[in-house]
N, C-alpha and C. Protein backbone atom coordinates (compact mmCIF):
# COMPACT_ATOMS: atom_id res chain seq x y z
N UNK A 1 79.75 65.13 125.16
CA UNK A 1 80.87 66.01 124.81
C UNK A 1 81.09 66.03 123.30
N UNK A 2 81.20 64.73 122.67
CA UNK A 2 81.49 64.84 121.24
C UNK A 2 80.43 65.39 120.79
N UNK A 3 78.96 65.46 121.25
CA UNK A 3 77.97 65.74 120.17
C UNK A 3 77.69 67.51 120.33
N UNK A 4 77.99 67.86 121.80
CA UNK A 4 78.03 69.18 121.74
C UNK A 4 79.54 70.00 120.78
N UNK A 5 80.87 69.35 120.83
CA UNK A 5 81.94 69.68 120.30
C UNK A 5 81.45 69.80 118.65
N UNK A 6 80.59 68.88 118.12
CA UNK A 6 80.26 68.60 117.01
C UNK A 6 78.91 69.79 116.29
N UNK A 7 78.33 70.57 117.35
CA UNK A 7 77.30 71.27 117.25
C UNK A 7 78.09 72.32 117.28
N UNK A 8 79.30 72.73 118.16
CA UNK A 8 79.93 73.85 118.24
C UNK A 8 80.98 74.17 117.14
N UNK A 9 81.43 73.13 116.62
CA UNK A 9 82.42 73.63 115.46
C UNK A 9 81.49 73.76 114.16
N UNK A 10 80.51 72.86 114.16
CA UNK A 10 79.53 73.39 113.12
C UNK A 10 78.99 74.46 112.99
N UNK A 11 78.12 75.40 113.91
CA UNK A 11 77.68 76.35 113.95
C UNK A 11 79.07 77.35 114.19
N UNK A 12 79.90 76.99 114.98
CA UNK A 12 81.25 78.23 114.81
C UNK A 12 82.07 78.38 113.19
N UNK A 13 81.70 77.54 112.02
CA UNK A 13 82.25 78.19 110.84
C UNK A 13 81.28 78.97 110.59
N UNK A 14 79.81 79.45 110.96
CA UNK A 14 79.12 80.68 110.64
C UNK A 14 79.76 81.53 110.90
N UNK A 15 80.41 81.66 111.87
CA UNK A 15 81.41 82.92 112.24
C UNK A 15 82.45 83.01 111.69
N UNK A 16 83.55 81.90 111.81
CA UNK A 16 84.53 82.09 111.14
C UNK A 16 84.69 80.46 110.68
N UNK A 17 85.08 80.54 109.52
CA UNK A 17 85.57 79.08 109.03
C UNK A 17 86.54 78.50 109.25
N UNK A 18 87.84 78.92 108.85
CA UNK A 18 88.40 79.00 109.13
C UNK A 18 89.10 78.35 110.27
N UNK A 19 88.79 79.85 111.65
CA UNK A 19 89.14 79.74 112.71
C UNK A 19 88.45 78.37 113.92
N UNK A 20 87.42 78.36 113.23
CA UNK A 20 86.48 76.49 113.05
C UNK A 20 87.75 75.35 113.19
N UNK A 21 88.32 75.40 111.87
CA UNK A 21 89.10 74.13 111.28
C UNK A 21 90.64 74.36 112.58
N UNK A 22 90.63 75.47 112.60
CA UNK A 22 91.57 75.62 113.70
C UNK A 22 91.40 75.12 115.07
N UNK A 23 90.92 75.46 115.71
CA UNK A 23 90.33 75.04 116.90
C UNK A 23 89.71 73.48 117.07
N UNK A 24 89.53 72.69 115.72
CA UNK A 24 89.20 71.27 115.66
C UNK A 24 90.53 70.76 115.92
N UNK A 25 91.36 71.28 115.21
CA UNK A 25 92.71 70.28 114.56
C UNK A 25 93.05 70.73 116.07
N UNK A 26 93.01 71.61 116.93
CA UNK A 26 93.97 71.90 118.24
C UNK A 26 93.06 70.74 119.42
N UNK A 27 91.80 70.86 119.06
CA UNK A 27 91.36 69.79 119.71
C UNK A 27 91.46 68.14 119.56
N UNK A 28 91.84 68.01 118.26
CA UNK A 28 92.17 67.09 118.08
C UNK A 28 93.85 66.41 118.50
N UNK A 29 94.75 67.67 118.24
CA UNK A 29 95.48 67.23 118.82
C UNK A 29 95.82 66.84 120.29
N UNK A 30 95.30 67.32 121.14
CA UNK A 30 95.11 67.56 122.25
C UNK A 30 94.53 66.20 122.79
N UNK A 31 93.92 65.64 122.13
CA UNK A 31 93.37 63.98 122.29
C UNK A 31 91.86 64.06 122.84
N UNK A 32 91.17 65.54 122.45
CA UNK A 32 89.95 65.98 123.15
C UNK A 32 88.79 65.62 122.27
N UNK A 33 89.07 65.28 120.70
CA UNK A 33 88.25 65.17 120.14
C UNK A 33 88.50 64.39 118.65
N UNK A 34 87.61 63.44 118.23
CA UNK A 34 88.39 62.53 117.19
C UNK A 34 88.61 63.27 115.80
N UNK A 35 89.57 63.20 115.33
CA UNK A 35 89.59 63.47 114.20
C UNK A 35 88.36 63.61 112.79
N UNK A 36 87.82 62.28 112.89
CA UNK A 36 86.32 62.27 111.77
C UNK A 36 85.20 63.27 112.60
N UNK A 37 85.49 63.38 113.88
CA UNK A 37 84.04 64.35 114.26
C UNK A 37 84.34 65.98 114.00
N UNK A 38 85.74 66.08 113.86
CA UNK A 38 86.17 67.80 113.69
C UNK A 38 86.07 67.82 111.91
N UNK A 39 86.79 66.99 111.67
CA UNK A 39 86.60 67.22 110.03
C UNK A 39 85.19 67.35 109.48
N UNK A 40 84.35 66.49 109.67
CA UNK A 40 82.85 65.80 109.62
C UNK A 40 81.85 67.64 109.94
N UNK A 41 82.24 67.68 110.87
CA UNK A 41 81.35 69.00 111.88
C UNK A 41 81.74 70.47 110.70
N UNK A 42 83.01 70.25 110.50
CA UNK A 42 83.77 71.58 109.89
C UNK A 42 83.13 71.72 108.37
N UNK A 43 83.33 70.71 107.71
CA UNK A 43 82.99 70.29 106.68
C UNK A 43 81.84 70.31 106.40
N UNK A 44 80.92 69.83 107.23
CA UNK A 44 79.29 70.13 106.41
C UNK A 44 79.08 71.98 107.01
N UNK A 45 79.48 72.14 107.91
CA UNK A 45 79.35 73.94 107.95
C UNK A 45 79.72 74.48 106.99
N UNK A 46 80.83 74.66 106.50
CA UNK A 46 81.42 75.17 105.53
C UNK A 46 80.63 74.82 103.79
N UNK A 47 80.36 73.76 103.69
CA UNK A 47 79.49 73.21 102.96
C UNK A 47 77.88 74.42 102.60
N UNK A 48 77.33 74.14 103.99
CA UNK A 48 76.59 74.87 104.33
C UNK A 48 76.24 76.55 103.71
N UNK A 49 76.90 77.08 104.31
CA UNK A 49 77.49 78.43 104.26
C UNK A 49 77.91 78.69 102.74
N UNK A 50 78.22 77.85 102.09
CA UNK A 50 79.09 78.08 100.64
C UNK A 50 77.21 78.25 99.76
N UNK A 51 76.65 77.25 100.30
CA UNK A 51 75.03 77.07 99.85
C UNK A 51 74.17 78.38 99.98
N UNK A 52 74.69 78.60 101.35
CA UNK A 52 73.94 79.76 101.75
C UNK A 52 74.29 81.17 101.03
N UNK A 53 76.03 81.13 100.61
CA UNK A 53 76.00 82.75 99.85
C UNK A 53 75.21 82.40 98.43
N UNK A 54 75.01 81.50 97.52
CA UNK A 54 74.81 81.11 96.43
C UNK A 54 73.33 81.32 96.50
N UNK A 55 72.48 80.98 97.73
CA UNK A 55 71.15 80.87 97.88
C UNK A 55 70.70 82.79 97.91
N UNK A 56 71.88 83.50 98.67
CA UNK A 56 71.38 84.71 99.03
C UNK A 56 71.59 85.35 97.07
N UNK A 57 72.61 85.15 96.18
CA UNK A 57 72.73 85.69 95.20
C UNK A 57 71.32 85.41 93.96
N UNK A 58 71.07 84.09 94.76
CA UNK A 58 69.99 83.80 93.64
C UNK A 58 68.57 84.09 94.08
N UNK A 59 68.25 84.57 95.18
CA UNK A 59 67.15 84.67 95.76
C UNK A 59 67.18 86.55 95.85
N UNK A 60 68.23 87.22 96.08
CA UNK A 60 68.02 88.55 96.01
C UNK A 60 68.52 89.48 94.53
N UNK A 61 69.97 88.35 94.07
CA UNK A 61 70.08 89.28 92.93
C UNK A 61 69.57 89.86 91.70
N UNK A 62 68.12 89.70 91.81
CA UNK A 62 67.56 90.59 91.24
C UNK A 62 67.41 92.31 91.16
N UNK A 63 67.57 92.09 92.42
CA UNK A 63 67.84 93.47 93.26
C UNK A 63 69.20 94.39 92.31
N UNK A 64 70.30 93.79 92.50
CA UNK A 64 71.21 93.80 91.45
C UNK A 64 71.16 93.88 90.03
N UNK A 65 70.51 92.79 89.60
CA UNK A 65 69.79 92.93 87.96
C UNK A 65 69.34 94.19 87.55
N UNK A 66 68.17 94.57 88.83
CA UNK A 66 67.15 95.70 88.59
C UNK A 66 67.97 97.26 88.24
N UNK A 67 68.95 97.07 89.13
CA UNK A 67 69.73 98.64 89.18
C UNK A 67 70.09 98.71 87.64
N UNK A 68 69.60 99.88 87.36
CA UNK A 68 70.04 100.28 85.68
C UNK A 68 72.08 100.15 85.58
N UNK A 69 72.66 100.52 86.09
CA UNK A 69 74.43 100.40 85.58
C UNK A 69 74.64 98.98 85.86
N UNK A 70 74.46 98.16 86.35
CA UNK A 70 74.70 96.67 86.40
C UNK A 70 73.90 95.99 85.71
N UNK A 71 72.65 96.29 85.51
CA UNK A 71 71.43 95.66 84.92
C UNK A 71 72.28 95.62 83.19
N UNK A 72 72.17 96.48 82.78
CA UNK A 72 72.74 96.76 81.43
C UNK A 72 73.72 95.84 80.84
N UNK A 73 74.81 95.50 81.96
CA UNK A 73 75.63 94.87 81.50
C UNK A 73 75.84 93.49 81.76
N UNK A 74 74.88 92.87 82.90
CA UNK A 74 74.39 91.65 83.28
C UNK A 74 73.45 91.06 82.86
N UNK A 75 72.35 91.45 81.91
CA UNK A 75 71.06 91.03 81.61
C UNK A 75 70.67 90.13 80.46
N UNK A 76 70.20 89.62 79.51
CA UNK A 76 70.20 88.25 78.39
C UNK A 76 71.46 88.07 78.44
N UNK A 77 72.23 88.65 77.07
CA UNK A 77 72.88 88.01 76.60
C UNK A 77 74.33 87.92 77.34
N UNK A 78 74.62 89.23 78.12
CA UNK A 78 75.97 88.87 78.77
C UNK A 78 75.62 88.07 80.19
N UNK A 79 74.81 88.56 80.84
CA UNK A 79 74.15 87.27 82.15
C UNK A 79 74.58 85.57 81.33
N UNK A 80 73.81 85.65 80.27
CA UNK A 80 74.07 84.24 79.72
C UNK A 80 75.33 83.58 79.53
N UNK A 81 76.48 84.57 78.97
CA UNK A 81 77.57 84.49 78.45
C UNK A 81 78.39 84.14 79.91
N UNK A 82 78.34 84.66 80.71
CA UNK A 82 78.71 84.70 82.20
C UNK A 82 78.31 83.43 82.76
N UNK A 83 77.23 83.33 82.59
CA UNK A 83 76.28 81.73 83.13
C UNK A 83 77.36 80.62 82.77
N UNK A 84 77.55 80.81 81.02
CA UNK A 84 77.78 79.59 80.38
C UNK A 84 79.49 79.53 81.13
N UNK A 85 80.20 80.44 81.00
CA UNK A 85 81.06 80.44 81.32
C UNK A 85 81.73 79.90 82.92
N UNK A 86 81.01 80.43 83.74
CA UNK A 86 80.96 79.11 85.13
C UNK A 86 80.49 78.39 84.99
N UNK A 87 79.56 77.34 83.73
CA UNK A 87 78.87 76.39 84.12
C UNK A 87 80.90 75.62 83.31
N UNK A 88 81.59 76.30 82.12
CA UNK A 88 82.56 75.46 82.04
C UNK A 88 83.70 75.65 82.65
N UNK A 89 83.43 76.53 83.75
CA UNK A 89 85.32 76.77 84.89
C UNK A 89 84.44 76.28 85.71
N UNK A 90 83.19 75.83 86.07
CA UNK A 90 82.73 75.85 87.69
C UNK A 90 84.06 75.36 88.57
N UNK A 91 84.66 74.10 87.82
CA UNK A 91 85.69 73.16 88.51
C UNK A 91 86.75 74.22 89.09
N UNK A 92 87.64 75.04 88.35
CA UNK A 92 88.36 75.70 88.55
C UNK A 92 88.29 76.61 89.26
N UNK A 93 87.22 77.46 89.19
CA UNK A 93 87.05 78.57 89.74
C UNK A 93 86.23 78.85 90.90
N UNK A 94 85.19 77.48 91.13
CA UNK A 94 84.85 76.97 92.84
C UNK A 94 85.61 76.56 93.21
N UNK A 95 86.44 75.63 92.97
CA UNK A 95 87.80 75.02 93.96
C UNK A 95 88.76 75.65 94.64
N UNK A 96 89.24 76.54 93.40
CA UNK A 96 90.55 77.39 93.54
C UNK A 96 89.81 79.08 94.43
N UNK A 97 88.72 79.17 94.17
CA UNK A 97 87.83 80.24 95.09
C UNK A 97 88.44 79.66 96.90
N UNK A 98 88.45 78.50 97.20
CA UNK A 98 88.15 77.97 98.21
C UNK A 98 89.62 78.44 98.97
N UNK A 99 90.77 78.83 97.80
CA UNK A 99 91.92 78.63 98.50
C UNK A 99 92.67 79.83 98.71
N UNK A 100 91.67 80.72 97.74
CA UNK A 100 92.19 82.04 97.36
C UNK A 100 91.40 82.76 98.17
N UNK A 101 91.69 83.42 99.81
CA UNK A 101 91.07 84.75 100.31
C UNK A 101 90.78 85.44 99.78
N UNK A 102 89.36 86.05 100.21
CA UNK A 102 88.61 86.91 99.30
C UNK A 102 87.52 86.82 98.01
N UNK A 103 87.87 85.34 97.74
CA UNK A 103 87.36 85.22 96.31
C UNK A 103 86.12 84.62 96.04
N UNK A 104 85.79 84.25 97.62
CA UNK A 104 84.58 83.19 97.59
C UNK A 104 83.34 84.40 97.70
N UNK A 105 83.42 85.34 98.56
CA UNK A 105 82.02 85.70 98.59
C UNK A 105 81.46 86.57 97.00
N UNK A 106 82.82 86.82 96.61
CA UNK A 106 81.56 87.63 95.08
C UNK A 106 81.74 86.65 93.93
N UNK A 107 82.33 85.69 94.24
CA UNK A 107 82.32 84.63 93.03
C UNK A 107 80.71 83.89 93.12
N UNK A 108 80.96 83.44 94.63
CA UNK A 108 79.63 82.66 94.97
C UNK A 108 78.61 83.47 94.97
N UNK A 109 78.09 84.47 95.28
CA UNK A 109 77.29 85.76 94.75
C UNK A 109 77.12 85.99 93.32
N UNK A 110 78.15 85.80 92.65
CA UNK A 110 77.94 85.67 91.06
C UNK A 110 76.94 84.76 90.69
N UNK A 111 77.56 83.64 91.00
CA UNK A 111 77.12 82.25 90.56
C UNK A 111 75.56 82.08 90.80
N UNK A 112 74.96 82.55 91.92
CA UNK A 112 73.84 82.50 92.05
C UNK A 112 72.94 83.60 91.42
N UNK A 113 73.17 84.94 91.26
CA UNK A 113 73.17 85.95 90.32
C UNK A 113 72.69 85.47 89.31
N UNK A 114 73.47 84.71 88.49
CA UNK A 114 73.47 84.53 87.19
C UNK A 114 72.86 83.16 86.89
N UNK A 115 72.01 82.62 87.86
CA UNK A 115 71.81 81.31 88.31
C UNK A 115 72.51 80.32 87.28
N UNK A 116 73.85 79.83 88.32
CA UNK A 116 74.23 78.75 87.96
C UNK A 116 73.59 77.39 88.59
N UNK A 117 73.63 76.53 87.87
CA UNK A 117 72.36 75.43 88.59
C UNK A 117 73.33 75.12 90.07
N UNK A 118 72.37 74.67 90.76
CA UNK A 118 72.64 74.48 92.33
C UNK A 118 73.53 73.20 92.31
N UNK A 119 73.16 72.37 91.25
CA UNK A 119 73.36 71.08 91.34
C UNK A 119 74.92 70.79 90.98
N UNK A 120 75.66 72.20 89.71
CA UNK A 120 76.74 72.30 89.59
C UNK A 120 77.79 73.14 91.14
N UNK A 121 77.20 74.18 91.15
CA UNK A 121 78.06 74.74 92.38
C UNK A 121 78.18 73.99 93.37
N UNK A 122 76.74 73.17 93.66
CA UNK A 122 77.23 72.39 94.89
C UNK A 122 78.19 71.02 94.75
N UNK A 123 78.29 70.78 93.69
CA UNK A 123 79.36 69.64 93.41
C UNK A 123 80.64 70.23 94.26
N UNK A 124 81.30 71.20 93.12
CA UNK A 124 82.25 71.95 93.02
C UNK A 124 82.60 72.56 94.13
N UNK A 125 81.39 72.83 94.72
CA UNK A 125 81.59 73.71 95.98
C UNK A 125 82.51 72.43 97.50
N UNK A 126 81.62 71.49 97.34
CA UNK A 126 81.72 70.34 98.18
C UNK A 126 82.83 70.08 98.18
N UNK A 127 83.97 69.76 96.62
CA UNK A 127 85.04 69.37 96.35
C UNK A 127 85.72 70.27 97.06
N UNK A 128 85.81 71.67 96.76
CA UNK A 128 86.96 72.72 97.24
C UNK A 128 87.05 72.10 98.74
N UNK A 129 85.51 71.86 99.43
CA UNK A 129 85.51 72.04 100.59
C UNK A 129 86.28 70.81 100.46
N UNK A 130 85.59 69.80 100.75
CA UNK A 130 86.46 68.24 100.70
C UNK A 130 88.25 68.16 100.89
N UNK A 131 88.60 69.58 99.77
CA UNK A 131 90.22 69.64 100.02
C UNK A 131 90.89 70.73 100.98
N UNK A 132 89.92 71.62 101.13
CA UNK A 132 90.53 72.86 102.37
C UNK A 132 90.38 72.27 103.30
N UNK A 133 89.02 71.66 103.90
CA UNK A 133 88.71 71.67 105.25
C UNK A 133 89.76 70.79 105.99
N UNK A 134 89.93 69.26 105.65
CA UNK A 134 91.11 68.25 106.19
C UNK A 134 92.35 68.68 106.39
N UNK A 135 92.67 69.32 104.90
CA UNK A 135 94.17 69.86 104.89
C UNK A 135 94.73 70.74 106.35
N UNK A 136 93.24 71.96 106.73
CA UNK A 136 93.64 72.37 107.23
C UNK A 136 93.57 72.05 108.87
N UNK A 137 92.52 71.24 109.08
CA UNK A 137 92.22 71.05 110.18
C UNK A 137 93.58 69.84 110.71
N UNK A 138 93.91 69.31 109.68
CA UNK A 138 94.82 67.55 110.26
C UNK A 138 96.22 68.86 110.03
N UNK A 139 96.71 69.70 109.53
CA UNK A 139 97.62 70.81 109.57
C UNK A 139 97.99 70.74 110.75
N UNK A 140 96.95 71.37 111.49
CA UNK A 140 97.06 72.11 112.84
C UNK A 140 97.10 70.96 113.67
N UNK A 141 96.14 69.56 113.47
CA UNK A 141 96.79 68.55 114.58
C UNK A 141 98.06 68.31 113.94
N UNK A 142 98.66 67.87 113.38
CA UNK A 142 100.14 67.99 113.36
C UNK A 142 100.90 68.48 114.34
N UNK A 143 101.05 70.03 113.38
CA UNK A 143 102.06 71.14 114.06
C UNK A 143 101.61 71.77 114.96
N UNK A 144 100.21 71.74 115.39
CA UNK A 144 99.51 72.59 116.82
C UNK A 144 99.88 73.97 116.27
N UNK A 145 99.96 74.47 117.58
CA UNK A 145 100.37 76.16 117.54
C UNK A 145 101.54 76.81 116.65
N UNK A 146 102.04 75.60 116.47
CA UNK A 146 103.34 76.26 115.17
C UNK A 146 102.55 76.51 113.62
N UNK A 147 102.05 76.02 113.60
CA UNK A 147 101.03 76.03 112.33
C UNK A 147 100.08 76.83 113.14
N UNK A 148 99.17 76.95 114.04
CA UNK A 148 97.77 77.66 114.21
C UNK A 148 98.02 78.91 114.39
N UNK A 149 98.86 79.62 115.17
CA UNK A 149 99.91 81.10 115.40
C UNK A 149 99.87 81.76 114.14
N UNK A 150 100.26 81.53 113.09
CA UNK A 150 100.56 81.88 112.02
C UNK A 150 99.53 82.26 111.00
N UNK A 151 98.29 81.29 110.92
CA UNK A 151 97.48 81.28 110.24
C UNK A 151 96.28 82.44 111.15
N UNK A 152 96.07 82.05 111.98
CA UNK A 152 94.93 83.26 113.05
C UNK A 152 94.76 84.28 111.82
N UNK A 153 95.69 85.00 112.29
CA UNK A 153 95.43 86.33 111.34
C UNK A 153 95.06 86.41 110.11
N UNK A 154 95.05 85.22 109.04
CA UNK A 154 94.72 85.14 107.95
C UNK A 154 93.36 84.57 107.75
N UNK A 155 92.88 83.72 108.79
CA UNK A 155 91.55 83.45 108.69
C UNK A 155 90.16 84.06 107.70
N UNK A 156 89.60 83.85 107.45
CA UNK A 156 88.42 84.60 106.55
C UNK A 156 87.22 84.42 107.37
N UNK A 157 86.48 85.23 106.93
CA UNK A 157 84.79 85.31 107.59
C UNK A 157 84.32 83.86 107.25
N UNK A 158 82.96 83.59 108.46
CA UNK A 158 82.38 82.68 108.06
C UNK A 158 80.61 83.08 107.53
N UNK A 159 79.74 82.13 107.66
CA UNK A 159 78.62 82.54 106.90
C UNK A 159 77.94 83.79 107.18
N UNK A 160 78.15 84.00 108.71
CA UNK A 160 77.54 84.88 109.02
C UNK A 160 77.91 86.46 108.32
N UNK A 161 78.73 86.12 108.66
CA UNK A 161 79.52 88.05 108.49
C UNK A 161 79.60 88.30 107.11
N UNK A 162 79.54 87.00 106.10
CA UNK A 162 80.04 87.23 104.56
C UNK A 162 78.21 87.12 103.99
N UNK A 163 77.21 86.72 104.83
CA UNK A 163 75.72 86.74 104.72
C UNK A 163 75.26 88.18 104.81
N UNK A 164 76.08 88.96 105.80
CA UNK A 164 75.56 90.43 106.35
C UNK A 164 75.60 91.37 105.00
N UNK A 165 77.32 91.05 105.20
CA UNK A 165 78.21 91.66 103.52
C UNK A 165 77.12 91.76 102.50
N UNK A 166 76.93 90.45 102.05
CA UNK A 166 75.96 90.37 100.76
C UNK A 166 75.20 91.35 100.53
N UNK A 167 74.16 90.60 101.86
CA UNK A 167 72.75 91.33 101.87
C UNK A 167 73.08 92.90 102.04
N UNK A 168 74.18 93.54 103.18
CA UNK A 168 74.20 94.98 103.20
C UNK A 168 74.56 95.29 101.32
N UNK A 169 75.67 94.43 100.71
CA UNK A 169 75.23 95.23 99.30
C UNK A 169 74.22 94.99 98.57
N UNK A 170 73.54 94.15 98.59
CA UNK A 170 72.41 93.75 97.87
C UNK A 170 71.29 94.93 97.83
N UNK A 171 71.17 95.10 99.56
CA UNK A 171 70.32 96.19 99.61
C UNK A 171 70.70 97.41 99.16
N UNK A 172 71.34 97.81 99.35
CA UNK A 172 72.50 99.47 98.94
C UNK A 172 71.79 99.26 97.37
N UNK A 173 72.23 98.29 96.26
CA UNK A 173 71.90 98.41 95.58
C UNK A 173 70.27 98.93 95.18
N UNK A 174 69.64 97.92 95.98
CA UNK A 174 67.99 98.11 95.73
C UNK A 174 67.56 99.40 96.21
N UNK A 175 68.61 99.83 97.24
CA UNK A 175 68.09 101.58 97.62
C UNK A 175 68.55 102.68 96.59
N UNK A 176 69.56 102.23 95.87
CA UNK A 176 70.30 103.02 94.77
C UNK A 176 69.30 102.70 93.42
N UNK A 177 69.18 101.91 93.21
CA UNK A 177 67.91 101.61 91.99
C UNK A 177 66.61 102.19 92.37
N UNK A 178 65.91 102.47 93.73
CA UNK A 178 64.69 103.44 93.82
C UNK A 178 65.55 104.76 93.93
N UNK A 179 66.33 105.17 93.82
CA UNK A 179 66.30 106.78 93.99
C UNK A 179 66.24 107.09 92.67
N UNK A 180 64.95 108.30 92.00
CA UNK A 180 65.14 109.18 90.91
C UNK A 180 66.18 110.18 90.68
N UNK A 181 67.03 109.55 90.13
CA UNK A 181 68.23 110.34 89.83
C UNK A 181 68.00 111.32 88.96
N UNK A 182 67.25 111.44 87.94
CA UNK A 182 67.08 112.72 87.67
C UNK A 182 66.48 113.50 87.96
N UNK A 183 65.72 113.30 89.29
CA UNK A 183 64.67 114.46 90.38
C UNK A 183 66.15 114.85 91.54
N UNK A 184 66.92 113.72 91.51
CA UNK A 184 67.84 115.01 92.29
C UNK A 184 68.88 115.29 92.21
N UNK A 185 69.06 115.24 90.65
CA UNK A 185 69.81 116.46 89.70
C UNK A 185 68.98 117.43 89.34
N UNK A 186 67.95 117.72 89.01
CA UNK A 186 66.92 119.00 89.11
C UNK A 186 67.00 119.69 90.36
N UNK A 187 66.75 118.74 91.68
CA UNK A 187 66.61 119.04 92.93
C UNK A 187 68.18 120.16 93.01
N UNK A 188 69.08 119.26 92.86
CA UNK A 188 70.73 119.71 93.38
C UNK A 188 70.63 121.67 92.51
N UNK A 189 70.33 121.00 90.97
CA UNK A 189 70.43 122.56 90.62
C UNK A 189 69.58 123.56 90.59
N UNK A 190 68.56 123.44 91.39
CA UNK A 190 67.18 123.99 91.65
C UNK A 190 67.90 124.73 92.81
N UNK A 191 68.65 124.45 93.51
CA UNK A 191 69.19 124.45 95.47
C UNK A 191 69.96 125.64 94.46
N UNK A 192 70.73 125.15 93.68
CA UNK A 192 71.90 126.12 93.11
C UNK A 192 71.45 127.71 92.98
N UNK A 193 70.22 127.44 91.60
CA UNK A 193 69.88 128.60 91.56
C UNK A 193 69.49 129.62 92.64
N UNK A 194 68.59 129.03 93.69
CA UNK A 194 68.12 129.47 94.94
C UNK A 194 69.11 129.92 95.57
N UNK A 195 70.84 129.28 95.74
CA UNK A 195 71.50 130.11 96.69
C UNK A 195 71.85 131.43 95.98
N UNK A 196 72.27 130.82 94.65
CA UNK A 196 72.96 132.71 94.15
C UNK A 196 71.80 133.41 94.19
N UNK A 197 70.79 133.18 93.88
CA UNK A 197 69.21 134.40 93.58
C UNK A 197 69.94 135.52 94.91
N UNK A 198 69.67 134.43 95.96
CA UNK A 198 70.13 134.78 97.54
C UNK A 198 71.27 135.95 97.75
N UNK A 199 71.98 135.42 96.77
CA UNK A 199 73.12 136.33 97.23
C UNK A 199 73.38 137.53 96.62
N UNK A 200 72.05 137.70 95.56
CA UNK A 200 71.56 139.01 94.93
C UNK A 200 70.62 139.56 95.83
């Protein structure tokens, strides 16, 4: 039981994280499951997943790079300037990412983007986790449903759905960087001339 409970809250922050740390702390209160195995399980998922958007930014954002309107303004010297600059907030701005909805998937997408070393994000990354995951999971054993009711709805995606996200923009981009944009602005006013000719 504990080792399947322990496989299931792990692989369930792919889905939602969150709603993960929730469902530990209710099990825990409940006397169904120990405390170090929900935190433990929640915690390296989340861990996980934080690795995994960082891995998708640095392994595809080139794709990103490549597109001429982002490329321009991401490339030596401001890419660098950007780099240097999370390598000196990493602390701040992975941690406080962790607490702030919304902020983790294009921060952590940045970071790998602009390859920040692995060895810094994952510190930083670990820490945020280290302080969300307990807080929230020993929360909910506490107060149970008075605390878990409330939060549901605020929950955030987990790896999976914020993995899809990425990659669906990642690609958009790489399909927007092969289209010849100036073959179909010729194309568009080529159509133009052809309808009025028409309507002579």
């Amino acid at each position: 039981m504990t080792l399947l409970a322990f496989a299931s809250l792990l692989f369930g922050t792919f889905i939602s994280e969150d709603l993960a740390c929730v469902t530990a702390g209710l099990l825990i209160q409940r006397g169904e499951l120990a405390a170090s195995t929900g935190i433990l399980a929640c915690t390296l998922g989340i861990f996980v997943g934080d690795l995994g958007l960082w891995a998708v930014g640095r392994l595809f954002g080139h794709a990103v790079l490549g597109w001429s309107g982002i490329g321009r303004r991401l490339q030596h010297e401001r890419a660098e300037e950007l780099r240097a600059w999370l390598e000196r907030h990493a602390a701040g701005a992975i941690v406080a990412s962790r607490f702030l909805p919304g902020t983790r998937l294009p921060l952590y997408l940045v970071a790998g983007i602009v390859k920040l070393p692995c060895f810094v994000f994952a510190v930083w990354a670990l820490v945020g986790t280290l302080l969300w995951t307990p807080t929230l999971v020993l929360l909910t054993a506490r107060l149970g449903d008075a605390f878990a009711v409330p939060v549901k709805p605020l929950v955030g995606p987990g790896l999976l759905p914020q993995m899809l996200i990425a990659l669906g923009i990642l690609s958009l981009f790489h399909v927007l960087r092969r289209i010849d944009w100036q073959r179909v602005r010729i194309a568009g006013w080529a159509d133009g001339i052809q309808t009025k000719t028409r309507r002579f």
